[in-house]
N, C-alpha and C. Protein backbone atom coordinates (compact mmCIF):
# COMPACT_ATOMS: atom_id res chain seq x y z
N UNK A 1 -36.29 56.81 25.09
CA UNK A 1 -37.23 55.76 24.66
C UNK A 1 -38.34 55.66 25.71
N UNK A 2 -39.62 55.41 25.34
CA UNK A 2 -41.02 55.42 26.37
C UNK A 2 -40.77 54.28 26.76
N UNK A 3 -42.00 53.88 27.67
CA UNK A 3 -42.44 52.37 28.11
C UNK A 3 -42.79 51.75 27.26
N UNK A 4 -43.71 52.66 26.03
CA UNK A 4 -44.30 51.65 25.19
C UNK A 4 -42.78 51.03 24.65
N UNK A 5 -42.28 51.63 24.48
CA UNK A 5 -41.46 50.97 23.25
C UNK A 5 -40.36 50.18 24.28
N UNK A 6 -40.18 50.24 25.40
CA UNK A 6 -39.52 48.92 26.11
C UNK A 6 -40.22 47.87 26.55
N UNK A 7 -41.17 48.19 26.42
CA UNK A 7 -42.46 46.62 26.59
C UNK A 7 -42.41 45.83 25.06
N UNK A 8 -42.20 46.66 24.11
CA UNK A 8 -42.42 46.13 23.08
C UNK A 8 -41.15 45.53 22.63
N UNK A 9 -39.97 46.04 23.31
CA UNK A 9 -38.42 45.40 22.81
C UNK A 9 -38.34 43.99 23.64
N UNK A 10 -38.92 44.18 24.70
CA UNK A 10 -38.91 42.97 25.64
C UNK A 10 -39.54 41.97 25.09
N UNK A 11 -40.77 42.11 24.76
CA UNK A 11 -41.87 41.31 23.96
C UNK A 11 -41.19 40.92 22.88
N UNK A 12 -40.55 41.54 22.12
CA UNK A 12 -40.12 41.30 21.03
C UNK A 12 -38.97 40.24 21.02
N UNK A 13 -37.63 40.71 22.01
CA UNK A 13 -36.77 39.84 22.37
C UNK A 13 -37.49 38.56 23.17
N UNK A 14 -38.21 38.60 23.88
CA UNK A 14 -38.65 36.79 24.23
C UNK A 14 -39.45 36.39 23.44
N UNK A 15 -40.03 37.36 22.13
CA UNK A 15 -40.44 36.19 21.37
C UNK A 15 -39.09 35.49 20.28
N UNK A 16 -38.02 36.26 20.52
CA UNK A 16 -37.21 35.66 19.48
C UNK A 16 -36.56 34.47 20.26
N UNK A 17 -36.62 34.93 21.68
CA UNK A 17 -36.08 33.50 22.62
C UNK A 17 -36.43 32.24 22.46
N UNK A 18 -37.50 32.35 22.21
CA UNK A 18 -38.72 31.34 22.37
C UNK A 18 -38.47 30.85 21.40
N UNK A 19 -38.31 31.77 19.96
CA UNK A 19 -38.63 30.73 18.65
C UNK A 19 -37.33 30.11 18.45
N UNK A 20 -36.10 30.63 19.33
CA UNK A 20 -34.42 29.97 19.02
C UNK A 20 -34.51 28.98 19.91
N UNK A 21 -35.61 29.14 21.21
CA UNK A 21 -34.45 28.09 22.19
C UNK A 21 -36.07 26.78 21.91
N UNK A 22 -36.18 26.23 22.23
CA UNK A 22 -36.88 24.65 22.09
C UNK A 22 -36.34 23.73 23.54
N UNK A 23 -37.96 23.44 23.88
CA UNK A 23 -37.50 22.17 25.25
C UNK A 23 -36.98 21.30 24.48
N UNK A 24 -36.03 20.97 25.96
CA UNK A 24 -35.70 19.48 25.44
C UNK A 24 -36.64 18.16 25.68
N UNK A 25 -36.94 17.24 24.10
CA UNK A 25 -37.54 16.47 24.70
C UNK A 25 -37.20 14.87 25.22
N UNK A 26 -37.50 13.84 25.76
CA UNK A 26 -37.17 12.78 26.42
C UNK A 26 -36.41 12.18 25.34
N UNK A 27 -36.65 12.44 24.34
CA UNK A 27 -35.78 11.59 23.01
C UNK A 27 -34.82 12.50 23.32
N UNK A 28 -34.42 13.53 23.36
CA UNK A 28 -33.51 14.91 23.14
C UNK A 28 -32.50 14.21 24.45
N UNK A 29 -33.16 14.03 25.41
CA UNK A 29 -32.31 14.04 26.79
C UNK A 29 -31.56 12.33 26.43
N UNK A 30 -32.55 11.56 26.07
CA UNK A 30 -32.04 10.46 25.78
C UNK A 30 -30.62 10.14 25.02
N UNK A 31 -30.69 10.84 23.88
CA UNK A 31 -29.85 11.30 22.97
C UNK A 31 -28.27 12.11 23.04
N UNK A 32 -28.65 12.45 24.74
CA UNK A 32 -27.67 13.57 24.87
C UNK A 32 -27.41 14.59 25.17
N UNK A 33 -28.56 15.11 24.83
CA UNK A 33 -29.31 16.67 25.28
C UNK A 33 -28.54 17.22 23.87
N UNK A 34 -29.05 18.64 23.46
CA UNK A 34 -29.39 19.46 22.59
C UNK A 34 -27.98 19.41 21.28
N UNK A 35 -27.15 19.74 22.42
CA UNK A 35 -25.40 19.74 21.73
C UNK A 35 -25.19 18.53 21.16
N UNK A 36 -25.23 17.53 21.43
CA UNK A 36 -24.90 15.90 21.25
C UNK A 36 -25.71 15.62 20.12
N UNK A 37 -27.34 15.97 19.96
CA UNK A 37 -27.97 15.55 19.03
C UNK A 37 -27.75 16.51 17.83
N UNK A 38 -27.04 17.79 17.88
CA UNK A 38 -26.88 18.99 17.03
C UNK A 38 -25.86 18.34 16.04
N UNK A 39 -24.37 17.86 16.99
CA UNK A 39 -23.65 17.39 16.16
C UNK A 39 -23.85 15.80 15.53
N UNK A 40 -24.69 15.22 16.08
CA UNK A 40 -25.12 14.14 15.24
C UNK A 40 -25.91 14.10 13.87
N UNK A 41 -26.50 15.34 13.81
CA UNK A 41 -27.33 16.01 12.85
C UNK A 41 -26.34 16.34 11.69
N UNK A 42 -25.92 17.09 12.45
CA UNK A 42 -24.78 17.58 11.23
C UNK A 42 -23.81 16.73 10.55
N UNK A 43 -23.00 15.63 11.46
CA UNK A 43 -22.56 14.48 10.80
C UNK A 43 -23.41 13.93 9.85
N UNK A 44 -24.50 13.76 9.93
CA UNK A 44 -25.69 13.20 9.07
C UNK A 44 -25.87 13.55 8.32
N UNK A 45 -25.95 15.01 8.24
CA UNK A 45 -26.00 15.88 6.50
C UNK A 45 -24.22 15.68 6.02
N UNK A 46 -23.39 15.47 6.64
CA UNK A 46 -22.04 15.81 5.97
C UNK A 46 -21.82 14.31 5.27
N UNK A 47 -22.29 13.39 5.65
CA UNK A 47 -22.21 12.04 5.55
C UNK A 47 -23.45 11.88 4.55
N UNK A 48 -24.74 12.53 4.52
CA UNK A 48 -25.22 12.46 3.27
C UNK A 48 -24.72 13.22 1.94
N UNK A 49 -23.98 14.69 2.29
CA UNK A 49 -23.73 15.26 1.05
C UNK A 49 -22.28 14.55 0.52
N UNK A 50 -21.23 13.81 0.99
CA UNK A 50 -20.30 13.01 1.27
C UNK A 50 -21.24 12.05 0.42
N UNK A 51 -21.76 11.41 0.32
CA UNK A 51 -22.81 10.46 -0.45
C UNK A 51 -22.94 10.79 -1.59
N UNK A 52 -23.95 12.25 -1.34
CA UNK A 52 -24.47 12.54 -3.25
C UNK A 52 -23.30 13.17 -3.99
N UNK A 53 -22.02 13.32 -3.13
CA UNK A 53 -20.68 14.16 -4.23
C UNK A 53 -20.40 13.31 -4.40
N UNK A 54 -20.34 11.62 -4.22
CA UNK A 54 -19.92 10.23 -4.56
C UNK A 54 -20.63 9.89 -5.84
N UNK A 55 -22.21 10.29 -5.60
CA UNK A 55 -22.82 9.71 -6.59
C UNK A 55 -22.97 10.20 -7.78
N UNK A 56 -22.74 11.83 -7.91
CA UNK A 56 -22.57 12.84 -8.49
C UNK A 56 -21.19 13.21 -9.24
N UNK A 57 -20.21 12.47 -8.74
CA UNK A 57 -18.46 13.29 -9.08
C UNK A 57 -18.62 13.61 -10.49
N UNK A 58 -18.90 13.05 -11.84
CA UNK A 58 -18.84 13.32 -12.85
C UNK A 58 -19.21 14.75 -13.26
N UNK A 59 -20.42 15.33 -12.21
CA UNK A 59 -20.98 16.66 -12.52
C UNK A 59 -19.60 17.21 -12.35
N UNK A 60 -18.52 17.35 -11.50
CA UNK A 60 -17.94 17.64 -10.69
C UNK A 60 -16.92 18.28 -11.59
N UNK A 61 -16.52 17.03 -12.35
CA UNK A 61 -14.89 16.89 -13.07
C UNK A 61 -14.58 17.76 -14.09
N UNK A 62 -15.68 19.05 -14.53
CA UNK A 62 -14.87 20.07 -15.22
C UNK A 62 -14.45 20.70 -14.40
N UNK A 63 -15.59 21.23 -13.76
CA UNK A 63 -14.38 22.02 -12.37
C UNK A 63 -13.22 22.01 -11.71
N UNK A 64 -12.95 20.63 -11.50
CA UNK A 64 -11.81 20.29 -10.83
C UNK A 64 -10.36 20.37 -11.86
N UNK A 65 -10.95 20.14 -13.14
CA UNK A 65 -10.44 20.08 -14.29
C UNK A 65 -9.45 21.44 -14.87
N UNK A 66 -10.56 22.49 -14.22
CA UNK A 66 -10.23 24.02 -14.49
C UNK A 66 -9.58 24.24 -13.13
N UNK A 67 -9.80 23.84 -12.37
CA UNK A 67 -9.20 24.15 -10.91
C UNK A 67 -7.91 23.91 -11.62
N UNK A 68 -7.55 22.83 -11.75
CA UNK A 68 -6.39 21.96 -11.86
C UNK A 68 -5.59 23.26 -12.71
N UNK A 69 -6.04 22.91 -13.64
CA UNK A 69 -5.29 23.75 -14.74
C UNK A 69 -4.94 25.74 -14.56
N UNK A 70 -6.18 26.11 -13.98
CA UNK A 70 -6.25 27.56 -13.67
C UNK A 70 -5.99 27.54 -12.59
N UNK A 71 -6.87 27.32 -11.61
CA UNK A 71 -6.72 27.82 -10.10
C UNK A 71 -5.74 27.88 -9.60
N UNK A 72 -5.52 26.57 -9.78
CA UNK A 72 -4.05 25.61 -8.66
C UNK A 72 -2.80 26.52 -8.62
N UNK A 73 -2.51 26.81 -10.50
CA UNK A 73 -1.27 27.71 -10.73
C UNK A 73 -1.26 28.63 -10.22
N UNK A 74 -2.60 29.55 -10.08
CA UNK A 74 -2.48 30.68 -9.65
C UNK A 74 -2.27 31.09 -8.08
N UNK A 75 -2.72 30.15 -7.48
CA UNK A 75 -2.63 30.02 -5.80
C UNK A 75 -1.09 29.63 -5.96
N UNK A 76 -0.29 28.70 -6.39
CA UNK A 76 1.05 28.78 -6.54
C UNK A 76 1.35 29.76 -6.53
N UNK A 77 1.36 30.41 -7.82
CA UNK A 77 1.96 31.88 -7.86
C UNK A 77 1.94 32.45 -6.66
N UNK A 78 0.63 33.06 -6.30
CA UNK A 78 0.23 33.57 -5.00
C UNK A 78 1.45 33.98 -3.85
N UNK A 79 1.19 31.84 -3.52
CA UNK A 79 2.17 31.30 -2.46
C UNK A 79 3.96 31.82 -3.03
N UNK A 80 4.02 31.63 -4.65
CA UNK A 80 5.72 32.22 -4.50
C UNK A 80 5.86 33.15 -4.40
N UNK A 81 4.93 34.38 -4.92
CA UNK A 81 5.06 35.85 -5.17
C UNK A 81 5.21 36.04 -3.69
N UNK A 82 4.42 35.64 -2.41
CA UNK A 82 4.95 36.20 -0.94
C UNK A 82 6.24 35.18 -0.39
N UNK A 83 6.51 34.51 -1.06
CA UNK A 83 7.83 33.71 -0.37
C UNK A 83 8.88 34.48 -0.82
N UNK A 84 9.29 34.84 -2.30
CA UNK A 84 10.24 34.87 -3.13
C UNK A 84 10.35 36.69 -3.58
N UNK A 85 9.39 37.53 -2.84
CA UNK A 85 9.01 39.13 -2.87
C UNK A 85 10.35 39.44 -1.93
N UNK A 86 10.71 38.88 -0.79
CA UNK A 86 12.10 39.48 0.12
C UNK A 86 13.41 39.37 -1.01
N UNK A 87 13.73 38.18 -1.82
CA UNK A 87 14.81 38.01 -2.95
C UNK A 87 14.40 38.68 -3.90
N UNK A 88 13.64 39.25 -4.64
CA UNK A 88 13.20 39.92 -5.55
C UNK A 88 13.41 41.67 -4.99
N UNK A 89 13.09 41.84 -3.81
CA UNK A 89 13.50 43.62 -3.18
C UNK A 89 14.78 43.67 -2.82
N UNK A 90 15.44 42.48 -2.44
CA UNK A 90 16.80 42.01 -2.50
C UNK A 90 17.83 42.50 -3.42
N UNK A 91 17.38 41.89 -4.79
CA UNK A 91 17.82 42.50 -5.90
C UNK A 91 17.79 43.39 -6.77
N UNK A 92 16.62 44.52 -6.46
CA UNK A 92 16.37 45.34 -6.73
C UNK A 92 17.40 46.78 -6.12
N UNK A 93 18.06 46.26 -4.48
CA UNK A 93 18.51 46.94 -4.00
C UNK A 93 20.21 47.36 -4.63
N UNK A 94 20.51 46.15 -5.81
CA UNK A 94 21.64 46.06 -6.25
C UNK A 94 21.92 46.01 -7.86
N UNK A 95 20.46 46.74 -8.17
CA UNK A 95 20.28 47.26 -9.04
C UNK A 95 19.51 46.25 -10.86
N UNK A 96 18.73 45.55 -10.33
CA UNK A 96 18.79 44.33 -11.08
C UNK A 96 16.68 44.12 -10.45
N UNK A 97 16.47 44.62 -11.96
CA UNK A 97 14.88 44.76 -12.10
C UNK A 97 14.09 43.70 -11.68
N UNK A 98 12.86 44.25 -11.50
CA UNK A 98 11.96 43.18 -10.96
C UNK A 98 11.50 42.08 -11.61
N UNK A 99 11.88 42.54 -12.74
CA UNK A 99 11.44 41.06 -14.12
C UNK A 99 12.53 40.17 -14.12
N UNK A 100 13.58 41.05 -14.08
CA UNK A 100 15.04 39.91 -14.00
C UNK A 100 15.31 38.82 -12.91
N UNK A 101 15.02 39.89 -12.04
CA UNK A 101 14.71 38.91 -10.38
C UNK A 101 14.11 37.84 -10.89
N UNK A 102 12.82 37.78 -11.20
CA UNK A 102 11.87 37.07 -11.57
C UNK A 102 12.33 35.96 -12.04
N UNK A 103 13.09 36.03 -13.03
CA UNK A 103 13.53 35.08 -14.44
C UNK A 103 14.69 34.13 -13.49
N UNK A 104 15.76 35.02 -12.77
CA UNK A 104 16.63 34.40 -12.46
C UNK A 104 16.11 33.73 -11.24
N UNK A 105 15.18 33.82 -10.75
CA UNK A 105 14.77 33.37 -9.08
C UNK A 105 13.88 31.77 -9.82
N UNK A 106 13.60 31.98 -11.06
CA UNK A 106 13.03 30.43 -11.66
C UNK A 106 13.78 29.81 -12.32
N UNK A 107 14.75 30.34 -13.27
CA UNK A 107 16.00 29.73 -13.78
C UNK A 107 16.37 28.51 -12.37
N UNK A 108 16.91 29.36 -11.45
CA UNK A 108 17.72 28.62 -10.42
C UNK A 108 16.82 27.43 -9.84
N UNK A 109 15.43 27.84 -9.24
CA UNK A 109 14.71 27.11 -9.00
C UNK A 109 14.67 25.60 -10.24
N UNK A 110 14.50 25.64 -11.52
CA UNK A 110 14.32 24.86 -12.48
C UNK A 110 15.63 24.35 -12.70
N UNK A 111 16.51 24.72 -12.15
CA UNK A 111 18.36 24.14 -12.21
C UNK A 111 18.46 23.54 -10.90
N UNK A 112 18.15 23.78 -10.16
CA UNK A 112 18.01 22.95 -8.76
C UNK A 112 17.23 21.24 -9.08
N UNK A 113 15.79 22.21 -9.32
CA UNK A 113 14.88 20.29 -9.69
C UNK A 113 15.38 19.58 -10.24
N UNK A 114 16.09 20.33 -11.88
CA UNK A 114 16.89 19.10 -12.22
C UNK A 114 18.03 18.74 -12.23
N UNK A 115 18.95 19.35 -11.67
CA UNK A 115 19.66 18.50 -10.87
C UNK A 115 19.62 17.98 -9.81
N UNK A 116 18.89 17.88 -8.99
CA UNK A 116 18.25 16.73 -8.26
C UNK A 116 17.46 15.36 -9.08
N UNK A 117 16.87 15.79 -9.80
CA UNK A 117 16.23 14.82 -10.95
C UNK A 117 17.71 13.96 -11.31
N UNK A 118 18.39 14.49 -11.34
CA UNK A 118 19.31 14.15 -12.49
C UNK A 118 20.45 13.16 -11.30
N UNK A 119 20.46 13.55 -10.07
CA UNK A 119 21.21 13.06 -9.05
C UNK A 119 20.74 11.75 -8.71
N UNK A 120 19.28 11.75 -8.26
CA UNK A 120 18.83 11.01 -7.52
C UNK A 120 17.78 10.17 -7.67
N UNK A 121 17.18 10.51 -9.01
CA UNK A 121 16.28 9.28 -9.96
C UNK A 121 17.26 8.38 -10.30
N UNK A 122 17.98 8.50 -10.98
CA UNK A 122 18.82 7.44 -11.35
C UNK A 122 19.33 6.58 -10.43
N UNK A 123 19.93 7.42 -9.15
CA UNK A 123 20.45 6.35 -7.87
C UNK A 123 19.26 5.33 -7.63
N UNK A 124 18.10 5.97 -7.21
CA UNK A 124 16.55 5.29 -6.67
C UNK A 124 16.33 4.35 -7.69
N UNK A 125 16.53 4.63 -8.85
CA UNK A 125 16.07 3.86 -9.31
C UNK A 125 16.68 2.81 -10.07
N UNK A 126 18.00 2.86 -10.42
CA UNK A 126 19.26 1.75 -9.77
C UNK A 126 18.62 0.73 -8.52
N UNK A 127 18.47 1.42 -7.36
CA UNK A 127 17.98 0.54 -6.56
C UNK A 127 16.68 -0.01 -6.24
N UNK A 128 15.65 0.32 -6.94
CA UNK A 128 14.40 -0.18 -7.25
C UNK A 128 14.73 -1.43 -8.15
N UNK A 129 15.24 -1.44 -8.91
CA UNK A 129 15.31 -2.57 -10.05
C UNK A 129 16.23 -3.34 -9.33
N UNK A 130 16.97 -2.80 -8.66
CA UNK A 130 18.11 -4.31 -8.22
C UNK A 130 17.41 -4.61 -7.18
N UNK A 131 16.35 -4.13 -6.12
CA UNK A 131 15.55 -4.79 -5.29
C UNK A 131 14.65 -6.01 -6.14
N UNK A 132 14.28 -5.36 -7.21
CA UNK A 132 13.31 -6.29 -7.91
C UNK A 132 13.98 -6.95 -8.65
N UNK A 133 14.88 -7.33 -9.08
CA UNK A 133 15.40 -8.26 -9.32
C UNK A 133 16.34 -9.29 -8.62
N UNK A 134 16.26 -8.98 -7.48
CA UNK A 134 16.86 -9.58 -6.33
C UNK A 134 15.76 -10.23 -5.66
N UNK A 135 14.41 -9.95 -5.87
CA UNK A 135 13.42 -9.89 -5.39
C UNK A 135 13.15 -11.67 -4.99
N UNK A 136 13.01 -12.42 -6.13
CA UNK A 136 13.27 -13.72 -6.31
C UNK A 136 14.22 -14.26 -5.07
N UNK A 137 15.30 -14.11 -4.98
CA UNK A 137 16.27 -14.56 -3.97
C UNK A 137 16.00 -14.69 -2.34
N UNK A 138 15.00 -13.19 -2.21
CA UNK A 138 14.70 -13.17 -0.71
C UNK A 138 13.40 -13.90 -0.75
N UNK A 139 12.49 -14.06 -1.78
CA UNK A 139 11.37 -14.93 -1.50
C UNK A 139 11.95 -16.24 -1.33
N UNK A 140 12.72 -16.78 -1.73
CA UNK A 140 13.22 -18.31 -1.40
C UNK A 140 13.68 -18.12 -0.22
N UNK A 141 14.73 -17.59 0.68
CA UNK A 141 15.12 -17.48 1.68
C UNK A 141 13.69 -17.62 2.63
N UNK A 142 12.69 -16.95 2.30
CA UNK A 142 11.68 -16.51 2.94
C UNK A 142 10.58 -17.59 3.36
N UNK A 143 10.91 -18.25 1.77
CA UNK A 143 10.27 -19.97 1.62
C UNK A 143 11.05 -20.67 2.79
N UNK A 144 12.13 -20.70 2.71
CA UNK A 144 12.74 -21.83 3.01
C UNK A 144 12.64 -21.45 5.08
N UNK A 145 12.76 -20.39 5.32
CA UNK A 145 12.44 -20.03 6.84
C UNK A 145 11.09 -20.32 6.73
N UNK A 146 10.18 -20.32 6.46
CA UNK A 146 8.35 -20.88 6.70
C UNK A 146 8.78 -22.10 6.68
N UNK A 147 9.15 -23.15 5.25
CA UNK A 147 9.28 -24.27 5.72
C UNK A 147 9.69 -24.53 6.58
N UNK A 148 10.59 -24.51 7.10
CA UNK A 148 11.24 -24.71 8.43
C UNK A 148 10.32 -24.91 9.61
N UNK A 149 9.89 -23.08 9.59
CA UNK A 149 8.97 -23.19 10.81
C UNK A 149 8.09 -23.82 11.06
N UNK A 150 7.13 -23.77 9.62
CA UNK A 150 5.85 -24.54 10.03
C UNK A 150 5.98 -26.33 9.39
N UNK A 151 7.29 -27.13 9.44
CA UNK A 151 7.11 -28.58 9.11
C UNK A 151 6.64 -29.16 9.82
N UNK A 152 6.65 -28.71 11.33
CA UNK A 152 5.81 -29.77 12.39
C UNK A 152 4.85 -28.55 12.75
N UNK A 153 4.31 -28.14 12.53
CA UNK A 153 3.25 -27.16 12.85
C UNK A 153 1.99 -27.30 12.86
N UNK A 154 1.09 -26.38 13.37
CA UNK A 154 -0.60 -26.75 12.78
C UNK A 154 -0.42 -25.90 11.43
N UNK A 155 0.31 -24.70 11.30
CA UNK A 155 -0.05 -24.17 10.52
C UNK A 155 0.58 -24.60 8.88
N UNK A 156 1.06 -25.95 8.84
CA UNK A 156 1.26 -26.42 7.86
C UNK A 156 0.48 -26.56 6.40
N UNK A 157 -0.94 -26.52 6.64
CA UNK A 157 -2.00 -26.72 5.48
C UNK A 157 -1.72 -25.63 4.86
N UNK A 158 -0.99 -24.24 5.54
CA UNK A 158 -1.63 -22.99 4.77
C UNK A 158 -0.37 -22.86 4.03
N UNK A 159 0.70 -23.97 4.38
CA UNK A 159 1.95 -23.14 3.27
C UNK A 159 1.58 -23.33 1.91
N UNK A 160 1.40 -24.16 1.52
CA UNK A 160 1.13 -24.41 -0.03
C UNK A 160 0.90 -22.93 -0.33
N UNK A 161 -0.78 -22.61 0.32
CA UNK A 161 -1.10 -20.96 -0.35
C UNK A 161 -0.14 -20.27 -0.19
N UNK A 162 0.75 -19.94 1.10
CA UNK A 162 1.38 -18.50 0.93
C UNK A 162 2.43 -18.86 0.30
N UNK A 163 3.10 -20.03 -0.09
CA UNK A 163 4.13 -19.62 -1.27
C UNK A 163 4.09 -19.31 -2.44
N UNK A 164 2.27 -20.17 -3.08
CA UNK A 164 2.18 -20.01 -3.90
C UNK A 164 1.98 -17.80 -4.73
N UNK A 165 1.28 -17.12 -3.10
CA UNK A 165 1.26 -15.92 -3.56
C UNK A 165 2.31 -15.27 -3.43
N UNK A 166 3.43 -15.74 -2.60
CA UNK A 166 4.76 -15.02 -2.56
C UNK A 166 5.58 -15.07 -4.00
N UNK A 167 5.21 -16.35 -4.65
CA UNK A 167 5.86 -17.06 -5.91
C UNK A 167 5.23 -16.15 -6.80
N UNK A 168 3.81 -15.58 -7.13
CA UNK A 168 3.34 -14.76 -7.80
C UNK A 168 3.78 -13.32 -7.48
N UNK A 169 3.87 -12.69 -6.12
CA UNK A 169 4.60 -11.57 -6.06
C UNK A 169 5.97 -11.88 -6.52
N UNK A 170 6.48 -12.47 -6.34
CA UNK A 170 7.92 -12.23 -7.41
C UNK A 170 8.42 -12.65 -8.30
N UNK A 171 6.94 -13.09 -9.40
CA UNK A 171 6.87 -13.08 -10.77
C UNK A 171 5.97 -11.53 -10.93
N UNK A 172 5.63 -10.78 -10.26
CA UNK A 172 5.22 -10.19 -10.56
C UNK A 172 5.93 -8.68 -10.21
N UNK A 173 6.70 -8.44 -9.26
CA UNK A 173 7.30 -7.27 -9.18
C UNK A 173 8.07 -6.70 -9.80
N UNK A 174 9.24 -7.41 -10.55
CA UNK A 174 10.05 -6.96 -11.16
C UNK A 174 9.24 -6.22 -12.50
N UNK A 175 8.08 -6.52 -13.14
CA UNK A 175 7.24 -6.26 -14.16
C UNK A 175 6.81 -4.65 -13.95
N UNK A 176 6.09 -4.96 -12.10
CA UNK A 176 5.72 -3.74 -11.20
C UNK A 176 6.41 -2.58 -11.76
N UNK A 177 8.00 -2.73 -11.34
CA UNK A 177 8.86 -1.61 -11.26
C UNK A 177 9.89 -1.22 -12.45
N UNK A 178 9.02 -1.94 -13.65
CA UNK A 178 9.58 -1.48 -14.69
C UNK A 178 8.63 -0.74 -15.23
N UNK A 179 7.21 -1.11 -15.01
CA UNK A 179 6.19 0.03 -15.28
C UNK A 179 6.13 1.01 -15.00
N UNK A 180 6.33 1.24 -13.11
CA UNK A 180 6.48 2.05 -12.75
C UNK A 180 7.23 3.64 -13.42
N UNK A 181 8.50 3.00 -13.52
CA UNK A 181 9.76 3.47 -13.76
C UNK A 181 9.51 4.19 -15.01
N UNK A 182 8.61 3.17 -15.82
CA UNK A 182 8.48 3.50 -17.46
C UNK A 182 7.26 4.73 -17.44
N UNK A 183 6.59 5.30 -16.48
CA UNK A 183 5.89 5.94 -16.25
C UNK A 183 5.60 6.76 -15.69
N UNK A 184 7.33 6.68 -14.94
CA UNK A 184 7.74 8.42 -14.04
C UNK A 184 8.31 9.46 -15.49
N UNK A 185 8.40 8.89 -16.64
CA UNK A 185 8.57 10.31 -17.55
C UNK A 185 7.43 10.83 -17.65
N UNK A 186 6.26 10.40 -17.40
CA UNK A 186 5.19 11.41 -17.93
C UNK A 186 4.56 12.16 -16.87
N UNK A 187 5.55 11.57 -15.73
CA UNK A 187 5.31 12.34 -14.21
C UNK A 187 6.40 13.53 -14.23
N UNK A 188 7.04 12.95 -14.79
CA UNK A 188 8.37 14.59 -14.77
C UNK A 188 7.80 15.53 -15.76
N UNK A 189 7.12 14.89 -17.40
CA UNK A 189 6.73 15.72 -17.73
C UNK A 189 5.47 16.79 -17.23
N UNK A 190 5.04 16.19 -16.36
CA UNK A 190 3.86 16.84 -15.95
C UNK A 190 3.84 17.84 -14.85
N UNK A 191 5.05 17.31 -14.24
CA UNK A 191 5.27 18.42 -13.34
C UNK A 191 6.29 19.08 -13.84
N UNK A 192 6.92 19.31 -15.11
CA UNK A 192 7.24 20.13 -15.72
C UNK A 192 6.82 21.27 -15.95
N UNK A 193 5.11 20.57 -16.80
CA UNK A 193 4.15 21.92 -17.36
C UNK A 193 3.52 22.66 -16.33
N UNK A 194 3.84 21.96 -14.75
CA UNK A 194 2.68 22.68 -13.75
C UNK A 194 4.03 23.75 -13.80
N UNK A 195 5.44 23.77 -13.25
CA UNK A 195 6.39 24.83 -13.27
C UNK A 195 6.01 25.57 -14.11
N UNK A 196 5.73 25.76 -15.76
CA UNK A 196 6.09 26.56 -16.36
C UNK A 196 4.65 27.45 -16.58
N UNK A 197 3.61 26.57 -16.22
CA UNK A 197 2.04 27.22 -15.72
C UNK A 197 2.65 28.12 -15.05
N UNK A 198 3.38 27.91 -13.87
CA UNK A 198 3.18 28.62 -12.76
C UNK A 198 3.92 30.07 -13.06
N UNK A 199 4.95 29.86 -13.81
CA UNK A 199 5.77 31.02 -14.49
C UNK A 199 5.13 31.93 -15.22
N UNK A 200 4.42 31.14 -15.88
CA UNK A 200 3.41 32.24 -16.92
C UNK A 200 2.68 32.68 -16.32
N UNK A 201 1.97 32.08 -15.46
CA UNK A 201 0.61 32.86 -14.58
C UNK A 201 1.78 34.11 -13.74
């Protein structure tokens, strides 16, 4: 390579210096210097686009919609095909095909959930309802220790209110956890159909 052409790489590289690097100015130094005000910048755009995906979500919701339904399963898959590929070469070694593997490695999986479903919803939720219906009993106990505490108290003015909202939470929970309850079938069903998405994909 000549001189010309290393005068001209030099020239060339400090003009690219020049146009990347920028003084700092008294606001800049004020601020922090260069780094400090960089990431304040950037919080600022993440906190505005954080804004317009707020104001925007509706554009949003087919996508997420198709995510849900397409994507999600398939990244599942993904994630089981490298978890569940060592039991599947496993069984191949003992003579028992890669489709069969397949079938029986989700069979078991889907006999596991529900019998766990089948174990331990019912216990939980045995004891959800007898909390909430017991619920009543410990708010009086609960009454009756406040009264206590606060009869010579300052903070006497405020019992009226908090019994009155304790008295509404437990007219109101037992209602809570029958809804609830009445509304984990369409949670089992749903994570039913994501399993059998995930099978088909």
């Amino acid at each position: 390579m000549s001189n010309e052409d290393n005068v001209r790489q030099e020239t060339k590289n400090k003009k690219e210096k020049l146009r990347l690097s920028f003084p700092e100015t008294r606001f800049m130094k004020f601020m922090g210097g260069k780094d400090l005000l960089f990431a304040l910048i950037m919080l600022i755009l993440i906190g505005i686009a954080i804004f317009i995906f707020d104001q925007v979500s509706y554009i949003f919701k087919p996508f997420i919609i198709v995510f849900n339904t397409i994507v999600a399963p398939i990244i599942v898959s993904i994630i089981l095909y490298y978890l569940f590929n060592p039991l599947v070469n496993l069984m191949e070694r003992y003579n028992i095909s890669r489709l069969w593997g397949v079938i029986i490695l989700f069979l078991v999986i889907i006999g596991v959930i529900a019998l766990a479903i089948n174990l331990l919803i019912p216990v939980i939720g045995t004891q959800f309802k007898s909390f909430g219906n017991n619920f009543p009993h410990y708010v009086d106990k609960v009454n009756q220790f406040i009264d206590n505490l606060t009869r010579n108290s300052l903070i006497s003015n405020f019992y009226g209110q908090i019994q009155e909202q304790l008295d509404a939470l437990a007219n109101k929970l037992p209602s809570m956890v029958s809804d609830y309850f009445n509304g984990f079938g369409s949670k089992v069903k749903n994570f039913a159909e994501a399993i059998v998405n995930v099978g088909v994909v």
